[in-house]
Every structure is written in C-alpha cells, then in structure tokens.
Protein backbone atom coordinates (compact mmCIF):
# COMPACT_ATOMS: atom_id res chain seq x y z
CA UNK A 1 -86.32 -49.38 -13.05
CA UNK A 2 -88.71 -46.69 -11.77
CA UNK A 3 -88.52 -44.52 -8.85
CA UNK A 4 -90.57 -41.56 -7.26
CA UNK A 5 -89.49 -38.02 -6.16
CA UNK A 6 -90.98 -37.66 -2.10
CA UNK A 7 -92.19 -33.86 -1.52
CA UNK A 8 -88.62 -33.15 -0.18
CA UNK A 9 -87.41 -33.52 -3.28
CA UNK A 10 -85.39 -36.93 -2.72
CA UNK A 11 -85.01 -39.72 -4.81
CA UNK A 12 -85.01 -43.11 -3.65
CA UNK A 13 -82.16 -44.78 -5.69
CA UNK A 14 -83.12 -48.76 -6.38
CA UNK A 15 -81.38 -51.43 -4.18
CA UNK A 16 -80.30 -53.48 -6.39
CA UNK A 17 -78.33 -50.32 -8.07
CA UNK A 18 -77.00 -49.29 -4.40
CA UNK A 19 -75.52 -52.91 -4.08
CA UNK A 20 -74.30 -53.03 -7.45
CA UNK A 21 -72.41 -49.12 -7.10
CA UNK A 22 -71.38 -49.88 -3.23
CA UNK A 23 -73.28 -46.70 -2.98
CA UNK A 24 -73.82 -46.12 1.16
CA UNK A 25 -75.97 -43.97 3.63
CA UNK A 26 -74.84 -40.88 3.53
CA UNK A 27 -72.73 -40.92 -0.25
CA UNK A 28 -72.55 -37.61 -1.56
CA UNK A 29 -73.37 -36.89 -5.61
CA UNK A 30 -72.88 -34.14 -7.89
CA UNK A 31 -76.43 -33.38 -9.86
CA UNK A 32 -75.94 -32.30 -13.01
CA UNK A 33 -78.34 -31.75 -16.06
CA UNK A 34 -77.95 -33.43 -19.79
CA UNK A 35 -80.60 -32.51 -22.44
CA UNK A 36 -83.42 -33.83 -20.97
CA UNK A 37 -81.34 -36.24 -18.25
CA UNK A 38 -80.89 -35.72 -14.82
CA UNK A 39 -77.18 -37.48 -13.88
CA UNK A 40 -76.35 -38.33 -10.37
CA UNK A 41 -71.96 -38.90 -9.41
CA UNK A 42 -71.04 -39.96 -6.70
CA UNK A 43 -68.26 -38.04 -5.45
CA UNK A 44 -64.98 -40.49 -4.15
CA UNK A 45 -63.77 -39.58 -0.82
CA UNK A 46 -60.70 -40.25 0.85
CA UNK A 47 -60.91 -41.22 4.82
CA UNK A 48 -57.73 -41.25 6.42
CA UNK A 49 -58.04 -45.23 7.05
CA UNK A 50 -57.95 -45.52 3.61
CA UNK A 51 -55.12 -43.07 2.92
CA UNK A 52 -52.74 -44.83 5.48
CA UNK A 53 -49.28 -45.83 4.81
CA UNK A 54 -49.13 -44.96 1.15
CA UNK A 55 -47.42 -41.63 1.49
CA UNK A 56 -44.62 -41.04 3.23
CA UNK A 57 -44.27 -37.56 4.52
CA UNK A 58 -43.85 -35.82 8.00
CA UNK A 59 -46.91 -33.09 6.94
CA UNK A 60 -49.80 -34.92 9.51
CA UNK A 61 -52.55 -36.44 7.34
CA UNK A 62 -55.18 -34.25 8.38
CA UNK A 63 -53.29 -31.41 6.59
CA UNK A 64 -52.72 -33.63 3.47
CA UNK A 65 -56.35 -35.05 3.06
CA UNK A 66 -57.10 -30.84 3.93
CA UNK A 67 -55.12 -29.94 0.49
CA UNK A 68 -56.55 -33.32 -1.29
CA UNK A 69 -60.04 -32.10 -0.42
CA UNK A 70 -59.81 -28.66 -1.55
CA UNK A 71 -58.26 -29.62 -4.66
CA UNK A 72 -61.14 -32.53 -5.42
CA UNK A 73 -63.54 -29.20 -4.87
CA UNK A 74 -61.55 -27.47 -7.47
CA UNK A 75 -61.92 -30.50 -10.20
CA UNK A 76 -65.36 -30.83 -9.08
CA UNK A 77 -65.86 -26.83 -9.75
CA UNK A 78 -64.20 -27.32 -13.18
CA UNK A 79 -66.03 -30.09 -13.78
CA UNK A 80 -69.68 -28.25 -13.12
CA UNK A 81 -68.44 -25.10 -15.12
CA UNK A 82 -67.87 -27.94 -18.02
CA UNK A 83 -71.22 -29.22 -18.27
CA UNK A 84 -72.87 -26.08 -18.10
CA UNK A 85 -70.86 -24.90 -21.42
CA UNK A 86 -72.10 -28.39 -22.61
C-alpha cells in the first residue's frame, strides 16, 4: 500500500490497516527510525473503564493509572534510548 506525506507533515495511515490494528482517531505512536525505515507504535493506554475492578486497593484509581502512566513513559524512554544505540 502507498500513502502520501500532506505539507503538515502527516501521514494518512490506509483503512484497511486502521481496521485491521483497531487503530482510532486520536491513537498516539512512538516514531522511531530503522536503517532506512520509518516505524510507527502505537502506544497502549489504560482508561480507567478499562482498568475497573481488577485491582483491589483503597489508593483511588486516578492515583494508580497516575503511577501506571509515568512508569509506561519510563519504558517508553528506555525504549527510545534503545533504538537510538541500535
């Protein structure tokens, strides 16, 4: 599949890739570079309707999906520093 780069610099990703990846308005990515490759990821969120009920704790859930949150930026930091060295 082709696509074309608008003078904004986005990308329009394919439909048929959105539908196959559940990918939805407003999905965040990391960008990274590979050789001569350009490689989108989208980044996995946690919304507090999907976090419901599966931990038991008396810390309110905005605190916990706080502390989940800062440590996904810290993988996703790691992560970054990784492919540079790459």
């Amino acid at each position: 599949m082709k696509t074309t780069i608008t003078q904004k610099g986005q990308v329009v990703i394919p439909a048929p890739i959105r539908k196959k990846r559940n990918i939805k308005v407003g999905q965040k990515f990391t960008v990274a570079e590979k050789g001569e490759k350009i490689i989108l990821t989208p980044i996995k969120t946690l919304t507090p309707k999907k976090a419901r009920g599966w931990l038991k704790t008396k810390q309110p859930a905005k605190m916990l999906l706080e502390k989940a949150r800062e440590v996904d930026m810290q993988h996703e930091r790691k992560l970054e520093q990784k492919r540079k060295t790459q």
